[in-house]
Protein backbone atom coordinates (compact mmCIF):
# COMPACT_ATOMS: atom_id res chain seq x y z
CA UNK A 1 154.58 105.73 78.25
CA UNK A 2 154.03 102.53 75.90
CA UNK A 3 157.25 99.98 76.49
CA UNK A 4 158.17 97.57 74.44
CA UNK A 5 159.80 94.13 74.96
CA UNK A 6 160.86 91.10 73.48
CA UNK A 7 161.23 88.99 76.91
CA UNK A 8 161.31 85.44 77.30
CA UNK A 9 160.76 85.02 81.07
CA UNK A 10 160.46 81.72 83.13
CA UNK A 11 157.53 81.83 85.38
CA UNK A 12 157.49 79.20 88.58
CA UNK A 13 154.28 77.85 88.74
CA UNK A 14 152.74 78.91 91.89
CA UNK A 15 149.85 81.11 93.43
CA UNK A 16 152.56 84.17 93.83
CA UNK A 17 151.35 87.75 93.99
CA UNK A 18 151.71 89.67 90.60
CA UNK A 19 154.53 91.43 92.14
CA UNK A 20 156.39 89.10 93.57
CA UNK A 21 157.47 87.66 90.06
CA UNK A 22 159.38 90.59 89.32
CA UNK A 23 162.26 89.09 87.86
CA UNK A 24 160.53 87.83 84.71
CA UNK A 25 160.05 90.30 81.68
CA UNK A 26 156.99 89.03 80.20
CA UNK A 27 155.84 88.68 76.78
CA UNK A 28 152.82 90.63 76.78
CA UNK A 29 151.32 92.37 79.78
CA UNK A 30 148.83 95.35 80.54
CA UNK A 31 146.20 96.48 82.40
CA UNK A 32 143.04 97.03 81.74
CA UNK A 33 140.15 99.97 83.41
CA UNK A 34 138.96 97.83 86.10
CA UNK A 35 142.30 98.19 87.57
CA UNK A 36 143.37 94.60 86.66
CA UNK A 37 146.45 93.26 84.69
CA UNK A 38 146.87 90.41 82.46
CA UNK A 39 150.40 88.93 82.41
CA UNK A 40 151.83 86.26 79.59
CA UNK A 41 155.29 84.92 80.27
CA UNK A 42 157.09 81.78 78.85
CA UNK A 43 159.31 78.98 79.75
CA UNK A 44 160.82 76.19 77.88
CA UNK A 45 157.59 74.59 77.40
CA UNK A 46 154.98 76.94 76.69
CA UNK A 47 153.48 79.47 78.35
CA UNK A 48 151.63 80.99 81.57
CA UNK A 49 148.65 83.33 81.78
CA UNK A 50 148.12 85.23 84.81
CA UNK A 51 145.03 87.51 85.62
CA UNK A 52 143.73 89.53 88.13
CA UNK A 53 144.79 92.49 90.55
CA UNK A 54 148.44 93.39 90.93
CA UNK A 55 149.93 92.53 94.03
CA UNK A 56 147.21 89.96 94.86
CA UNK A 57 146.97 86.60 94.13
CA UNK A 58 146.03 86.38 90.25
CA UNK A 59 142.49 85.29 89.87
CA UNK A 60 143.12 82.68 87.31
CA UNK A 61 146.89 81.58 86.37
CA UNK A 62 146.69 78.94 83.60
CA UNK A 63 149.93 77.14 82.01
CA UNK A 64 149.86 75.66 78.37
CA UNK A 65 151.86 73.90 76.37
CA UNK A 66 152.76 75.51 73.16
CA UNK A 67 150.98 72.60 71.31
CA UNK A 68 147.78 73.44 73.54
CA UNK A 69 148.17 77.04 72.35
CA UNK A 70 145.94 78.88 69.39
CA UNK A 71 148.16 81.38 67.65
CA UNK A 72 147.61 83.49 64.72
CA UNK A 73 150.67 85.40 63.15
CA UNK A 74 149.84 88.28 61.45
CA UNK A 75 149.43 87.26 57.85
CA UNK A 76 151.34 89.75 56.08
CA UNK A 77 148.88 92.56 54.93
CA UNK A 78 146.07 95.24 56.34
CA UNK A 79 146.51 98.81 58.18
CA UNK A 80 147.58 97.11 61.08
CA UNK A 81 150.49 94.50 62.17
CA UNK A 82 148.57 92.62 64.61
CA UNK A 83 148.68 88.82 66.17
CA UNK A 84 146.54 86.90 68.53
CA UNK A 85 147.22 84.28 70.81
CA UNK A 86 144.60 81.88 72.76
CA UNK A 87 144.66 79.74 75.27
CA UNK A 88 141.71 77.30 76.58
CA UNK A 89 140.75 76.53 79.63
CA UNK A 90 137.74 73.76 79.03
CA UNK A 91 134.84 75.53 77.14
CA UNK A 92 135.96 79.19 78.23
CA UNK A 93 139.12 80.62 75.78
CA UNK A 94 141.04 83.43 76.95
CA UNK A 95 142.57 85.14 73.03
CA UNK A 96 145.36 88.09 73.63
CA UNK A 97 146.01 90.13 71.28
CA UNK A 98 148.17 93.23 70.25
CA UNK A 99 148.54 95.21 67.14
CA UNK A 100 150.67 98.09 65.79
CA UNK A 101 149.29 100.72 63.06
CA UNK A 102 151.21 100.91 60.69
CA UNK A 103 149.57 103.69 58.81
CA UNK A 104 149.79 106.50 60.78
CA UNK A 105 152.56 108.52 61.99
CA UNK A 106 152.63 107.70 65.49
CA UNK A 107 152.63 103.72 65.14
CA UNK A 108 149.92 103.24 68.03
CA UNK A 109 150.14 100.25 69.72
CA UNK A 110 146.88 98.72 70.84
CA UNK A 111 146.35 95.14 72.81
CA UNK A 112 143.61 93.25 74.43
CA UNK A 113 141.38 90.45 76.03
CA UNK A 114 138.75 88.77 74.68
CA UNK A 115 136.89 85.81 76.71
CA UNK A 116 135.05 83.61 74.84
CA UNK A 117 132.69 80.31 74.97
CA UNK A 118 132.11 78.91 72.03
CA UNK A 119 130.47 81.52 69.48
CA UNK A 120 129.76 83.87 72.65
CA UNK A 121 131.77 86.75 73.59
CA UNK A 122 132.14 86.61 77.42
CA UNK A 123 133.84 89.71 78.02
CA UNK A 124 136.47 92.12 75.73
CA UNK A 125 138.78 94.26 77.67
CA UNK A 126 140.92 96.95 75.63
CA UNK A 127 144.49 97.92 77.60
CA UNK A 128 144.97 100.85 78.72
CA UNK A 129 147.50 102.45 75.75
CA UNK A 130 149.87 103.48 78.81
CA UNK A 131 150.08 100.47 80.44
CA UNK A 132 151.01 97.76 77.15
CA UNK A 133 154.30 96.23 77.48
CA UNK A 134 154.16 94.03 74.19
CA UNK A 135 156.27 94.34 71.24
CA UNK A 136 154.88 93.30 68.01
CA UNK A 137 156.09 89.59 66.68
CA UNK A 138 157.02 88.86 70.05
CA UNK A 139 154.21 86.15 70.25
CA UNK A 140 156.03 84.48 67.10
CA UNK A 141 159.62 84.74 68.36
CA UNK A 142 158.43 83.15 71.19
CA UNK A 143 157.16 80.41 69.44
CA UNK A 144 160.67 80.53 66.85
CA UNK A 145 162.73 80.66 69.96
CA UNK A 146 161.19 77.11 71.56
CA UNK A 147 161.73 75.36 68.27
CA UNK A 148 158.56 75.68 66.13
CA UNK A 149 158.36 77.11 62.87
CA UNK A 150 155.09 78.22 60.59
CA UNK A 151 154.00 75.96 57.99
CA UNK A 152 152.75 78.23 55.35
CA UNK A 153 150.73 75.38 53.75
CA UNK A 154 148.70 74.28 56.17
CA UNK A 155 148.76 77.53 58.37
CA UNK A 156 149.87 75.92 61.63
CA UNK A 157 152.85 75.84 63.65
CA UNK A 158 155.17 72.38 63.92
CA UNK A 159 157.67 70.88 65.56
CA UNK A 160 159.55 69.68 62.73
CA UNK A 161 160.94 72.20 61.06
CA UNK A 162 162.93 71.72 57.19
């Protein structure tokens, strides 16, 4: 079963098992065939990245800023609706991403992890289809709903908004 959310959850910051959190509906969360889960919830400022083996302490939790943040909206044409969002942690970047086909009948939803340094791919980790809670444009509501708005000019997100 594929569910589908538009949450905007607060996170504390903390080494917390995946579990114990339980309270937050995150943005974007799945796991993957090695029996771990990636988790992206957001707060007033930004957001925070959580990785590793459910009900264990996450392997790497990372909070960024929504300045600090990468994020591609889907531009508006292709088979698929799709966005990506990444976040850096010194030379290694972590890029999430989900997408929804548009083209066929049953609208598959399909998300991932790709870990990256530099021009090197470190690792690429597809979710399991039956384990994706993301809903598509929920990466750019989150972004709408902290105050930023795309600049269609200069493809970036802002602040200051007209």
């Amino acid at each position: 079963m594929v569910r589908f959310s538009i949450g905007l959850g607060v996170l504390p910051l903390c080494a917390m098992p995946f579990d114990a959190v339980a309270q937050a509906e995150p943005l974007f969360q799945c796991t993957f065939a090695n029996g771990k889960t990636v988790v992206l919830e957001t707060d007033e400022t930004g957001v925070v990245y959580r990785f590793g083996r459910p009900g264990q302490t996450p392997e790497l939790t990372l909070h960024r800023l929504y300045d600090q943040i990468d994020f591609t909206p889907w531009p508006g044409v292709g088979r698929s609706i799709w966005e990506d969002l990444s976040l850096h942690n010194g030379a290694v970047t972590y890029r999430l991403w989900g997408a929804l086909d548009r083209m066929s009948e049953e609208h598959e939803l399909s998300a991932g992890l790709i870990v990256e340094q530099g021009e090197d791919e470190l690792a690429r980790l597809e979710c399991l289809p039956d384990s994706i809670n993301y809903a598509v444009f929920s990466f750019s509501d989150a972004y709408e709903a902290a105050g930023y708005c795309w600049n269609y000019e200069d493809f970036i997100w802002q602040e200051a908004c007209e």
